[in-house]
Protein backbone atom coordinates (compact mmCIF):
# COMPACT_ATOMS: atom_id res chain seq x y z
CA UNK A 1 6.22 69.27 -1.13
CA UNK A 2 9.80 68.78 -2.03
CA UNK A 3 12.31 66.58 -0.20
CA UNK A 4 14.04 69.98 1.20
CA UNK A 5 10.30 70.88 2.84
CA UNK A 6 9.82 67.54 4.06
CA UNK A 7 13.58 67.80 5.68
CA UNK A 8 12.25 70.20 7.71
CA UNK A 9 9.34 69.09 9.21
CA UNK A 10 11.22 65.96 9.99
CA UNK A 11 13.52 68.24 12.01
CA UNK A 12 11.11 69.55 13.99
CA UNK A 13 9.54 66.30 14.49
CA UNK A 14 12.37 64.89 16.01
CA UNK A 15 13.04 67.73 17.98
CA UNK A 16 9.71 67.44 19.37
CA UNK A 17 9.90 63.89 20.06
CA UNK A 18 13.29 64.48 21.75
CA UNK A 19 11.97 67.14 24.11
CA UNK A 20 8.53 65.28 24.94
CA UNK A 21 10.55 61.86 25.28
CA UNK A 22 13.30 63.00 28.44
CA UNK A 23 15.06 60.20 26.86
CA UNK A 24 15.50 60.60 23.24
CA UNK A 25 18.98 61.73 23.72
CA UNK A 26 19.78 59.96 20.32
CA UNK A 27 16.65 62.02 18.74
CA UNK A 28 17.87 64.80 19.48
CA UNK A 29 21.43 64.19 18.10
CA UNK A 30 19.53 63.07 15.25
CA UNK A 31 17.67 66.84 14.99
CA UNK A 32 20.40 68.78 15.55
CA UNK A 33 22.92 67.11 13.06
CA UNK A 34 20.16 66.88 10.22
CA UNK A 35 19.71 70.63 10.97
CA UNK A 36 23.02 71.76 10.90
CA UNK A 37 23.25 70.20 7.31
CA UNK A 38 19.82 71.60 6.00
CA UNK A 39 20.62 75.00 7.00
CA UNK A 40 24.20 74.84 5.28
CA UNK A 41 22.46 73.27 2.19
CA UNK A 42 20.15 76.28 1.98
CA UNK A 43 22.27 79.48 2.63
CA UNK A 44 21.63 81.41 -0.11
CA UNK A 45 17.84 80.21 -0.48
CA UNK A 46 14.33 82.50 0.73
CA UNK A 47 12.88 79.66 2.23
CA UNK A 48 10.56 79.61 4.92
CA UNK A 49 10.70 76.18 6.50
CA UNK A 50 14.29 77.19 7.73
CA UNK A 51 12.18 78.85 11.10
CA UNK A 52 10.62 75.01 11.78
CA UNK A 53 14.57 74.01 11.28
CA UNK A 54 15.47 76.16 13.87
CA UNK A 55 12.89 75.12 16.08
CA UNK A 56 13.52 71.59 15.87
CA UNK A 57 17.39 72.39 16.26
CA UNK A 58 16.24 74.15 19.53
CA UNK A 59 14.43 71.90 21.16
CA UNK A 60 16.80 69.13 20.29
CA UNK A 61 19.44 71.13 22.43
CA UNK A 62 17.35 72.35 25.33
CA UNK A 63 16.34 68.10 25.56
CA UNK A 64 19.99 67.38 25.82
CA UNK A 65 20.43 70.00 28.36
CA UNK A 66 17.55 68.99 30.47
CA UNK A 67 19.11 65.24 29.69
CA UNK A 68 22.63 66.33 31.00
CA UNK A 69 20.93 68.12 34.16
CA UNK A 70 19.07 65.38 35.30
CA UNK A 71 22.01 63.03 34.69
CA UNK A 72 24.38 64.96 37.13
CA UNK A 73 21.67 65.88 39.67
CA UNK A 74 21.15 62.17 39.53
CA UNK A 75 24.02 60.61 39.73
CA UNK A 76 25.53 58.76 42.96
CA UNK A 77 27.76 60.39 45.38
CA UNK A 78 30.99 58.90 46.45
């Protein structure tokens, strides 16, 4: 496994733990920006770990939504 494969499944592992974990805000920053970067790395490449980069790029943006919903639903009323 190359260091390109294992970028990948780190991706999606932080994704994961950013989605299971309602407050890994900061994982999920972490997914997304180490996504972003993979998949511009590997434009011109056939590779097929770029589907468990999208996943983990996913997840890492529906946690921040859930994040941001719960935050304003949340938050006090003056």
């Amino acid at each position: 496994m190359n260091l390109k494969n294992s970028t990948a499944i780190a991706v999606l592992l932080l994704g994961t733990l950013s989605f299971f974990n309602l407050f890994g805000f900061d994982k999920a920053i972490i997914s997304i920006l180490i996504g972003v970067v993979y998949l511009k790395e590997s434009v011109g490449d056939d590779n097929r770990y770029k589907y468990l980069v999208y996943s983990g790029i996913g997840l890492g943006i529906i946690s921040i939504l859930i994040l941001t919903v719960i935050f304003f639903s949340k938050s006090p009323k003056f």
